[in-house]
N, C-alpha and C. Protein backbone atom coordinates (compact mmCIF):
# COMPACT_ATOMS: atom_id res chain seq x y z
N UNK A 1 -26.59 -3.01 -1.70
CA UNK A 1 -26.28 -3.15 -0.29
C UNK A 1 -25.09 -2.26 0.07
N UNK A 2 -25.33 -1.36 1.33
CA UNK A 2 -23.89 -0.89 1.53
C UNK A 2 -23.26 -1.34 1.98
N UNK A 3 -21.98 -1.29 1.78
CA UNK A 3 -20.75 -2.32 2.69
C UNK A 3 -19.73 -1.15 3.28
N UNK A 4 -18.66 -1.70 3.92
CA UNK A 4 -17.72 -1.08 4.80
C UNK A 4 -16.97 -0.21 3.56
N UNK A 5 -17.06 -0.95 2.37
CA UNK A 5 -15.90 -0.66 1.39
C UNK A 5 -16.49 1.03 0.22
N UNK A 6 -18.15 1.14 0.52
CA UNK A 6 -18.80 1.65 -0.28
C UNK A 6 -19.01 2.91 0.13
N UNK A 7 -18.99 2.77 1.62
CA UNK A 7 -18.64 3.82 2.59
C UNK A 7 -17.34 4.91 2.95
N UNK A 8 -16.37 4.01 2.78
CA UNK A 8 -15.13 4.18 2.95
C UNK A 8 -14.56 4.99 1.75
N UNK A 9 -15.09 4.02 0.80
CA UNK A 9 -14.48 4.20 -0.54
C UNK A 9 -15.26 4.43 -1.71
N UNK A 10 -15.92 5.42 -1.64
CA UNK A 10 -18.10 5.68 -2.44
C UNK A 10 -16.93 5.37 -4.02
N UNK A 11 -15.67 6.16 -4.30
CA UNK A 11 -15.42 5.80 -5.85
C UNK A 11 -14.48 4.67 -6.07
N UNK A 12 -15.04 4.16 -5.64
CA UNK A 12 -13.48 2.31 -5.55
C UNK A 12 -14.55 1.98 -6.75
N UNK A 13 -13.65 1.32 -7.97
CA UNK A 13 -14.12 0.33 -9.00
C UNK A 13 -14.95 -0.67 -8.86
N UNK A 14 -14.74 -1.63 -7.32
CA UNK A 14 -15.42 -2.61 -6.90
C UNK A 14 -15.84 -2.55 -5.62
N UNK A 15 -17.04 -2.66 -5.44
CA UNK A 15 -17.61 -2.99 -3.54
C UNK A 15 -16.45 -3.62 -2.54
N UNK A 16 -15.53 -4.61 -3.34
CA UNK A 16 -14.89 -5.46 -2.29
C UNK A 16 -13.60 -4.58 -1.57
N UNK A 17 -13.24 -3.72 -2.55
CA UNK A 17 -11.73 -3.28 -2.43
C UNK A 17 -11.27 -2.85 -1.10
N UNK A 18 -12.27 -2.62 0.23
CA UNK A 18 -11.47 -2.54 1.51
C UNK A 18 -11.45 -3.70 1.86
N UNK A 19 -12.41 -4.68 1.26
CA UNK A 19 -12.15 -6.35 1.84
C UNK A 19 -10.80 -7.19 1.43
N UNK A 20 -10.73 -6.67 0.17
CA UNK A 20 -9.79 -7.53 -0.58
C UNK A 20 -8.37 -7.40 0.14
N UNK A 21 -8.42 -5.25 0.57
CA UNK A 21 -7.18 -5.24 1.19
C UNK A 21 -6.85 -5.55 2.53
N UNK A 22 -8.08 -5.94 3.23
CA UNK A 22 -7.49 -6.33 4.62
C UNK A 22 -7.36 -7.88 4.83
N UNK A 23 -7.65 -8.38 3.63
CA UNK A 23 -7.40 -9.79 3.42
C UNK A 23 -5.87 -10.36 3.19
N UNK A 24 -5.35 -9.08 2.35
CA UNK A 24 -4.07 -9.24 1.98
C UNK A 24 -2.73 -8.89 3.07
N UNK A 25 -3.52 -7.79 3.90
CA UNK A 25 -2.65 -7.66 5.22
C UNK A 25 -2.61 -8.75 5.97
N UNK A 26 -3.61 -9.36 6.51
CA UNK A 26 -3.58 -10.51 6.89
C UNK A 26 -2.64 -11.67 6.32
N UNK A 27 -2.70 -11.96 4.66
CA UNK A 27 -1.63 -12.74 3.84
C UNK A 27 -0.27 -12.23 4.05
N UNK A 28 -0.28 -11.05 4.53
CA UNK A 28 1.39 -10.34 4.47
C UNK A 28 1.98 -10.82 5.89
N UNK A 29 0.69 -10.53 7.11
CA UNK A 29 1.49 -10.73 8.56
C UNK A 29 1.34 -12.22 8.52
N UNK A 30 0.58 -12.81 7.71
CA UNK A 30 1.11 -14.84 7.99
C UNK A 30 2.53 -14.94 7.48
N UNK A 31 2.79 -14.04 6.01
CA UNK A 31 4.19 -14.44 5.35
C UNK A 31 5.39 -14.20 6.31
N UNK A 32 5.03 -12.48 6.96
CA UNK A 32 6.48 -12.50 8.04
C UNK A 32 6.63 -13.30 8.97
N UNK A 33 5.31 -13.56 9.71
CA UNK A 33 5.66 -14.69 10.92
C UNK A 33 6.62 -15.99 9.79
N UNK A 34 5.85 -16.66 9.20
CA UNK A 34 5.91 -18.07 9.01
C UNK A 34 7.58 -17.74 8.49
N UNK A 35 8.02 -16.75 7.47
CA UNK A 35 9.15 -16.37 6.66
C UNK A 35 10.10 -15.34 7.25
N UNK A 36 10.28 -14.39 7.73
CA UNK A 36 11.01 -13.80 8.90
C UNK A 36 10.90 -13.88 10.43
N UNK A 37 9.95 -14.42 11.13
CA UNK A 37 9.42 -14.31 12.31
C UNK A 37 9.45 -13.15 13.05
N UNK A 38 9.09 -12.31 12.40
CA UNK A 38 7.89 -10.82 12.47
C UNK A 38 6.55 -10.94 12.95
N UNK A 39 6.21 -10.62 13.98
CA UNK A 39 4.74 -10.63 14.32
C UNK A 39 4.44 -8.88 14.40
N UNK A 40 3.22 -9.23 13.59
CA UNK A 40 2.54 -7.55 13.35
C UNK A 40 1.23 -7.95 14.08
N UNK A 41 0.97 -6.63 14.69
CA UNK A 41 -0.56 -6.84 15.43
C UNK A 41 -0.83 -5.47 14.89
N UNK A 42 -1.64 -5.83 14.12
CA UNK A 42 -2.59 -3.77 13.29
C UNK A 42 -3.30 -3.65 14.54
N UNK A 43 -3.44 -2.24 14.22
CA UNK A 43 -4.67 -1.57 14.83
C UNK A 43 -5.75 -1.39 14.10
N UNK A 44 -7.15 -2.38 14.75
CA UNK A 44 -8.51 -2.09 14.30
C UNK A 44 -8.92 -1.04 13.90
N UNK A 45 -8.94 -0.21 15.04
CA UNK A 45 -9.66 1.62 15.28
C UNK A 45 -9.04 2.38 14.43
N UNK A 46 -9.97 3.42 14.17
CA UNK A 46 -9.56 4.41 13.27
C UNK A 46 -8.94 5.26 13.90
N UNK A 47 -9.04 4.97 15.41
CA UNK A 47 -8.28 6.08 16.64
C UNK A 47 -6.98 6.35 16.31
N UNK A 48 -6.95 4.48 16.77
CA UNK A 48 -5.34 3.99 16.62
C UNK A 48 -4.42 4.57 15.09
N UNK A 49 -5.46 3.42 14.26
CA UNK A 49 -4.77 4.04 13.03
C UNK A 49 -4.28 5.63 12.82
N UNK A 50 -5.22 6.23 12.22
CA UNK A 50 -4.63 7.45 12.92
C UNK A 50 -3.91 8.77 13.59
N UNK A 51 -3.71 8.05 14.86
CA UNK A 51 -2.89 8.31 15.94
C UNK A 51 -1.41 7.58 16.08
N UNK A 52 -1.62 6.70 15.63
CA UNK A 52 0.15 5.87 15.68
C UNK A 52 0.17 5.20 14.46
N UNK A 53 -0.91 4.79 13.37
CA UNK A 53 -0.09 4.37 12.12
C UNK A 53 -1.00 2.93 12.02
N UNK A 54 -0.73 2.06 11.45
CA UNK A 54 -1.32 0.94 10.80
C UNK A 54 -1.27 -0.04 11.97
N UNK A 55 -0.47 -0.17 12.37
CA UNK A 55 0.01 -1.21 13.29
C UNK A 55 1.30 -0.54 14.38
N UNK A 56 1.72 -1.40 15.62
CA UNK A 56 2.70 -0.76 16.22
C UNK A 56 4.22 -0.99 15.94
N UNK A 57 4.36 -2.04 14.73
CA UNK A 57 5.72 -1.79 14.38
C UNK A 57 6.24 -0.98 13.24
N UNK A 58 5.02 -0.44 12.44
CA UNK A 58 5.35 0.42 11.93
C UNK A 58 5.68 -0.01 10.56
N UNK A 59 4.87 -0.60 10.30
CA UNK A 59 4.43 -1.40 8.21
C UNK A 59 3.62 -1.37 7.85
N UNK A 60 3.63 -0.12 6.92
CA UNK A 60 2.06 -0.15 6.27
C UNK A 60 2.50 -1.42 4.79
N UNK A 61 1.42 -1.67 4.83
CA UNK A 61 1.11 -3.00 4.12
C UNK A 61 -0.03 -2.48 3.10
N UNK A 62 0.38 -2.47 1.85
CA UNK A 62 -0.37 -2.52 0.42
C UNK A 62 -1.09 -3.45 -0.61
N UNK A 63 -1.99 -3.89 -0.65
CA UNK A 63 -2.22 -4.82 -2.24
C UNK A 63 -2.21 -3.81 -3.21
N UNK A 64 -1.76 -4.54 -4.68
CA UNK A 64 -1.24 -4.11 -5.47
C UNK A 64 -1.79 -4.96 -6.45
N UNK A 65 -3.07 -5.88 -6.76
CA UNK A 65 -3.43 -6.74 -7.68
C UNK A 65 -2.85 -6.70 -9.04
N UNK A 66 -2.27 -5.54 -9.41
CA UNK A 66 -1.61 -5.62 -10.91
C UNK A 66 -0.30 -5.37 -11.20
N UNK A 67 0.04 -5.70 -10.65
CA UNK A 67 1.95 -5.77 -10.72
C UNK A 67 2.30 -6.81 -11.82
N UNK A 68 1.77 -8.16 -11.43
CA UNK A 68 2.63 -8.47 -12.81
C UNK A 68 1.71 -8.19 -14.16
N UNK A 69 0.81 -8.35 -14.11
CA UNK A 69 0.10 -7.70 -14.86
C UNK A 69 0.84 -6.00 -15.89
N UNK A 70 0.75 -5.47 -14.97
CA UNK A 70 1.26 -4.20 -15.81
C UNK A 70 2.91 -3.69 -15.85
N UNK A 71 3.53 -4.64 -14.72
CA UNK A 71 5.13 -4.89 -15.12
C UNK A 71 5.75 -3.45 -14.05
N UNK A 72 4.37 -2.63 -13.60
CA UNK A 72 5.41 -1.51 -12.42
C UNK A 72 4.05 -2.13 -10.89
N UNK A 73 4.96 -1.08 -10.03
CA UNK A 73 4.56 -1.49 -8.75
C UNK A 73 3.85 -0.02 -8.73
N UNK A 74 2.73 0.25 -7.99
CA UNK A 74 2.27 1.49 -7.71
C UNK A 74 2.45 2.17 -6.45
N UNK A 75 3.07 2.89 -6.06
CA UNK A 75 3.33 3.69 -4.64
C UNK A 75 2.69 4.77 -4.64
N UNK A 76 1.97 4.51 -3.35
CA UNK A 76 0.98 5.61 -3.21
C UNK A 76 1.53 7.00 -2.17
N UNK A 77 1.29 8.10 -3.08
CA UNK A 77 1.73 9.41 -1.91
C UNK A 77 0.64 10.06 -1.77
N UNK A 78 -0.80 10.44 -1.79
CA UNK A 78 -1.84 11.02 -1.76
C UNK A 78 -2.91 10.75 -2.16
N UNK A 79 -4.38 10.49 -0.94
CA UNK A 79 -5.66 10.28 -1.59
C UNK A 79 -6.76 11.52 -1.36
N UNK A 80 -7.87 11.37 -1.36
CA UNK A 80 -8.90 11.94 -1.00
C UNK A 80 -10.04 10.74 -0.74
N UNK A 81 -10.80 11.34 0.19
CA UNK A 81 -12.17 10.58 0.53
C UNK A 81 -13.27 10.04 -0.63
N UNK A 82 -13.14 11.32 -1.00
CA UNK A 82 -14.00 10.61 -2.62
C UNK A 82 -13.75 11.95 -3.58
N UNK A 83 -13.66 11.77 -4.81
CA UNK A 83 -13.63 12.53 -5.70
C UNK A 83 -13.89 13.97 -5.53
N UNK A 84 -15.13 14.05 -5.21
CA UNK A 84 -15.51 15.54 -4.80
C UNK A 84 -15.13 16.66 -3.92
N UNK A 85 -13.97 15.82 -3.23
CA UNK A 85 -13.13 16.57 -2.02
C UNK A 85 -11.82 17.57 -2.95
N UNK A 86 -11.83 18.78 -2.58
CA UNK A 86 -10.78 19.46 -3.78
C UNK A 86 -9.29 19.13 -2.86
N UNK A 87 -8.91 19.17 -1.81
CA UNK A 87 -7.78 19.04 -1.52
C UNK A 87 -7.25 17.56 -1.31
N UNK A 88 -6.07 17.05 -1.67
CA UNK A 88 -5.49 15.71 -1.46
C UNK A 88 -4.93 15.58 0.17
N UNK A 89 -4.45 14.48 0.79
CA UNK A 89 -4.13 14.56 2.04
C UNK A 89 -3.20 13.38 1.47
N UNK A 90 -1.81 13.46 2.62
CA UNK A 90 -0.76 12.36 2.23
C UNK A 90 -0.79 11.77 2.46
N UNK A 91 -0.71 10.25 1.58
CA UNK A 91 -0.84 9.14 2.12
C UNK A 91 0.23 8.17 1.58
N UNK A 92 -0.03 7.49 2.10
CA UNK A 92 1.38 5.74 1.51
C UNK A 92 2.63 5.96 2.06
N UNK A 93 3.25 6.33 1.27
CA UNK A 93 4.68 6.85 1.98
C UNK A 93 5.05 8.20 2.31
N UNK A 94 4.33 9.07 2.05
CA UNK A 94 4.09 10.09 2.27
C UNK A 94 3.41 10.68 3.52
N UNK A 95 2.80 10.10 4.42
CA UNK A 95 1.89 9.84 5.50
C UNK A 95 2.35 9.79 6.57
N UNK A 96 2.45 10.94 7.35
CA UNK A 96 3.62 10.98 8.46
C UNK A 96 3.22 10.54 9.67
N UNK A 97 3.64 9.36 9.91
CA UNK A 97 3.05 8.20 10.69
C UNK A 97 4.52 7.57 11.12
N UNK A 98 4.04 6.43 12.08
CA UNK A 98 5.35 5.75 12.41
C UNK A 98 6.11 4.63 11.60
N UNK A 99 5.51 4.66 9.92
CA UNK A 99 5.57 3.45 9.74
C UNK A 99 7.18 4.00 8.82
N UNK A 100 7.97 2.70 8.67
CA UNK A 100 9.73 2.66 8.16
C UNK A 100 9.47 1.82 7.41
N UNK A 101 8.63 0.81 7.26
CA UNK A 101 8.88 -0.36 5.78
C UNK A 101 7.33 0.05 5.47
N UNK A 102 7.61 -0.24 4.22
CA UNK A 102 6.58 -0.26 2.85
C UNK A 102 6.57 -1.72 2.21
N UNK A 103 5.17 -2.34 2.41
CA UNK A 103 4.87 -3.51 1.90
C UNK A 103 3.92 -3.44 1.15
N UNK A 104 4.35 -3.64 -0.38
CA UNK A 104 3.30 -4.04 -0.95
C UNK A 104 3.44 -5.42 -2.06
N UNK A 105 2.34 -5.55 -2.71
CA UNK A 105 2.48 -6.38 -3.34
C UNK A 105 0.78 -7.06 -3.85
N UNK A 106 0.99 -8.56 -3.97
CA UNK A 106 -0.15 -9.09 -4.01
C UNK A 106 0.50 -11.12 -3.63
N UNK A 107 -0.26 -11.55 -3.56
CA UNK A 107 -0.11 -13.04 -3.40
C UNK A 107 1.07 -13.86 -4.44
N UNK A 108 1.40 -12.84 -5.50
CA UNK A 108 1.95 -13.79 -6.08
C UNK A 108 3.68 -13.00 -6.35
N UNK A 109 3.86 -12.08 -5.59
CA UNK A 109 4.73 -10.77 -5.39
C UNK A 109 4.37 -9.74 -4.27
N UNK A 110 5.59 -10.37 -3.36
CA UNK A 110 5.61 -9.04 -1.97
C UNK A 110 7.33 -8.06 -2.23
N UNK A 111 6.76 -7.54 -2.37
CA UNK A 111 7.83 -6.24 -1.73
C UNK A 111 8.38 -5.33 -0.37
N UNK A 112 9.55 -5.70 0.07
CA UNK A 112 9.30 -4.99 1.20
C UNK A 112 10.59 -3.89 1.46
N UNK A 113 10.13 -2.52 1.24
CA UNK A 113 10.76 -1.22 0.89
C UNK A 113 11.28 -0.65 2.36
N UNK A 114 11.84 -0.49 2.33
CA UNK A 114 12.46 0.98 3.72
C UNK A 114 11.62 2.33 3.11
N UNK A 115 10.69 3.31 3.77
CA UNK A 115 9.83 3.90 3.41
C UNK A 115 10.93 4.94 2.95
N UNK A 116 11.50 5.38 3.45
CA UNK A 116 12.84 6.87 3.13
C UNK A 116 13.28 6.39 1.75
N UNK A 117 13.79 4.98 2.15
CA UNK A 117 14.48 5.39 -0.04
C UNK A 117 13.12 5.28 -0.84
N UNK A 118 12.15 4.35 -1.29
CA UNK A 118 10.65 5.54 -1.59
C UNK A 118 10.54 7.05 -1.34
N UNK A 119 10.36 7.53 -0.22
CA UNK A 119 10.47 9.06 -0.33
C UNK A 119 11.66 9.82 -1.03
N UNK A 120 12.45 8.96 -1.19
CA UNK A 120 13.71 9.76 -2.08
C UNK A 120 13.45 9.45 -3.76
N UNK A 121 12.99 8.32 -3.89
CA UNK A 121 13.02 8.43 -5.48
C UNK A 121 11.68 8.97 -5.47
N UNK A 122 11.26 9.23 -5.07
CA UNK A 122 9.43 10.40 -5.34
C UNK A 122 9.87 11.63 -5.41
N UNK A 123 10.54 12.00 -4.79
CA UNK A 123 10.96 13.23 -4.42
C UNK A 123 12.57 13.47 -5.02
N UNK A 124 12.77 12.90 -5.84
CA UNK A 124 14.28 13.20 -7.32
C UNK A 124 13.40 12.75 -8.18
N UNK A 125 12.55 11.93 -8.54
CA UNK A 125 12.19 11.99 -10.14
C UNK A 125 10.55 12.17 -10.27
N UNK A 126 9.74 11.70 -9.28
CA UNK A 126 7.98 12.05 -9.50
C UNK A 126 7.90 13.37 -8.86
N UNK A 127 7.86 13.88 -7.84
CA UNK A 127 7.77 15.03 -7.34
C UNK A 127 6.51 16.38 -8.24
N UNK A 128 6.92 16.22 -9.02
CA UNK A 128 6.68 17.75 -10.11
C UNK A 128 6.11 16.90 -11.66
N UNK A 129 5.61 15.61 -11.80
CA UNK A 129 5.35 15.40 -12.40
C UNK A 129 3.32 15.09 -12.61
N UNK A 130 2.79 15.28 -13.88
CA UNK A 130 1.43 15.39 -14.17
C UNK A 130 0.88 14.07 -13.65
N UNK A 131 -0.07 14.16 -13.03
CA UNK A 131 -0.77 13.30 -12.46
C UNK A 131 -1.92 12.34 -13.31
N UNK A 132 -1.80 10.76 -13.21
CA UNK A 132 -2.60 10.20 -14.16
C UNK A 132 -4.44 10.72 -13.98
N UNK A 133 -4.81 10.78 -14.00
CA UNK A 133 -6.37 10.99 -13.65
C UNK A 133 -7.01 9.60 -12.75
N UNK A 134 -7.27 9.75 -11.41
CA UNK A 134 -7.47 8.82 -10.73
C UNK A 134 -8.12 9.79 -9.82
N UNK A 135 -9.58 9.88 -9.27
CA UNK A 135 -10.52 10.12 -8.85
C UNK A 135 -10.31 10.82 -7.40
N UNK A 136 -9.45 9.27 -6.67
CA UNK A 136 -9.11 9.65 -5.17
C UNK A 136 -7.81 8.86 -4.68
N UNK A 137 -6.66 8.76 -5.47
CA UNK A 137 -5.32 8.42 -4.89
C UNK A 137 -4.27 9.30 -6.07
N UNK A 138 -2.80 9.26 -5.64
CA UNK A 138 -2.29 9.70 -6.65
C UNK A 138 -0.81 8.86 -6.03
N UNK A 139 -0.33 8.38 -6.95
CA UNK A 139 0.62 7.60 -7.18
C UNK A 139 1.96 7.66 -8.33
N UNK A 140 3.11 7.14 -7.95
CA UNK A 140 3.71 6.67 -9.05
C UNK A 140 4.32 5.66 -9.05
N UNK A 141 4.89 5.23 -10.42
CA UNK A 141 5.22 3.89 -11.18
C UNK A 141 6.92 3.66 -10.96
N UNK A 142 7.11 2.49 -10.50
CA UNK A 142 8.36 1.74 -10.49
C UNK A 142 7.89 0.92 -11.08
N UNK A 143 9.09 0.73 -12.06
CA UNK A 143 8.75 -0.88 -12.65
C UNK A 143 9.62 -2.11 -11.76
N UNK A 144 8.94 -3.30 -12.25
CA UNK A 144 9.62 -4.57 -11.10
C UNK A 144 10.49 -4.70 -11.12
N UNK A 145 11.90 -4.38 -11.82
CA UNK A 145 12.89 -4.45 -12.05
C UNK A 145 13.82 -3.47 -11.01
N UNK A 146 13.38 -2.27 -10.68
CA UNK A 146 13.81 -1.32 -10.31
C UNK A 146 13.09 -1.52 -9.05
N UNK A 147 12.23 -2.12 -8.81
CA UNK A 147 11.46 -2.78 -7.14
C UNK A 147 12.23 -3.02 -6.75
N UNK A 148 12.69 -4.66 -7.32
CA UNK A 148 13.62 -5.46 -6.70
C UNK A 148 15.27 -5.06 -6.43
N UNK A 149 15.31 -3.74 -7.13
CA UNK A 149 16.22 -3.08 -6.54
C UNK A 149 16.49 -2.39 -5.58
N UNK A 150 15.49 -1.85 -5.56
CA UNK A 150 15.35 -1.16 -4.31
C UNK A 150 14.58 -1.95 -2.82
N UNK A 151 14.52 -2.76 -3.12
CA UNK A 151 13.37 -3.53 -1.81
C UNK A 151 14.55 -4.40 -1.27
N UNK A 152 13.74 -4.03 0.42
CA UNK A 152 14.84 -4.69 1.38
C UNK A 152 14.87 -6.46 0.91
N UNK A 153 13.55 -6.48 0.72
CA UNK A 153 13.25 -8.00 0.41
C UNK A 153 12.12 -8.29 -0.38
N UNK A 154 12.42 -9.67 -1.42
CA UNK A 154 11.26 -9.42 -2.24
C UNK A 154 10.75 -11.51 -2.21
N UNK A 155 9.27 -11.50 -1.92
CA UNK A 155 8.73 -13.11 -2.17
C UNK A 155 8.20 -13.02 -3.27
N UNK A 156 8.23 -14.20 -4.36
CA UNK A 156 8.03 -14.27 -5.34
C UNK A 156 7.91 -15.65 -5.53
N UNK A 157 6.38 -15.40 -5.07
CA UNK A 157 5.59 -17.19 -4.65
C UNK A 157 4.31 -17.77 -5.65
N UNK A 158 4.26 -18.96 -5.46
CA UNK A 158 3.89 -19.99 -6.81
C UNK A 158 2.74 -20.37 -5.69
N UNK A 159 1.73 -20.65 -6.77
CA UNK A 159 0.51 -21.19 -5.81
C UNK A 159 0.42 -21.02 -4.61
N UNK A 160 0.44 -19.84 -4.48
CA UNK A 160 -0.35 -19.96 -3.58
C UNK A 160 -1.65 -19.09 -2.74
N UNK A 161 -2.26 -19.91 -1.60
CA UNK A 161 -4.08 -19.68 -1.71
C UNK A 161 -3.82 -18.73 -0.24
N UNK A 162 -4.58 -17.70 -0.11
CA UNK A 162 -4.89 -16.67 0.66
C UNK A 162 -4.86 -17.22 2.20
């Protein structure tokens, strides 16, 4: 069956992975309301997106399912559409859009970055470095330790359901 995610994303590991992540944006704008009283309203359209960025205050919002799992956080600076495309286009923090905080995380670990100091440690220590082999994103590794150093704010929550 094709889905939104198969389309979007022909080399994603799993069918779900645009579902999973707009599930988690959703988990991120309940956490700021209920926990900072932040209200984010995304933009649906691909117009919008886009044209002004994820949403209008300007937070792009990440899942990150393996953070504690693999002990770093992954920040994304460049994808492609699908594998077969030869040039990369910038993306994550790299993505010159309106967005100033960087959220990522997963349900059981949020992070929430000022996008500039990200662009500064990419750009003093990843910059010029070999790229893992990954199909259609390219990223690099902070470990959690060095997250929580750098993140404006970090949740680090126990049970709990989506």
């Amino acid at each position: 069956m094709e889905t939104k995610s198969n389309i979007l994303y022909p080399d994603a590991d799993r069918p779900t992975v645009f579902e999973e992540g707009l599930e988690f944006q959703d988990f991120v704008v309940n956490l700021l309301m209920s926990e900072l009283g932040i209200a984010v309203s995304n933009y649906s359209s691909r117009y919008y997106q886009y044209n002004f960025g994820e949403n209008k205050q300007g937070i792009e919002i990440k899942l990150d399912k393996r953070i504690l799992e693999t002990g770093n956080v992954s920040i994304e600076v460049a994808e492609k559409s699908n594998a077969s495309v030869q040039n990369w286009t910038p993306s994550g923090i790299m993505r010159d859009d309106n967005s100033w905080l960087y959220i990522q995380g997963n349900t059981k670990i949020v992070f929430i970055f000022g996008k500039l100091i990200l662009q500064k440690i990419y750009k003093s220590k990843y910059i010029n470095k070999t790229w893992e082999p990954k199909p259609t994103i390219r990223t690099f590794l902070i470990t959690i330790e060095e997250a929580k150093k750098y993140a404006l704010k970090v949740f680090e929550l126990e049970n709990v359901n989506g």
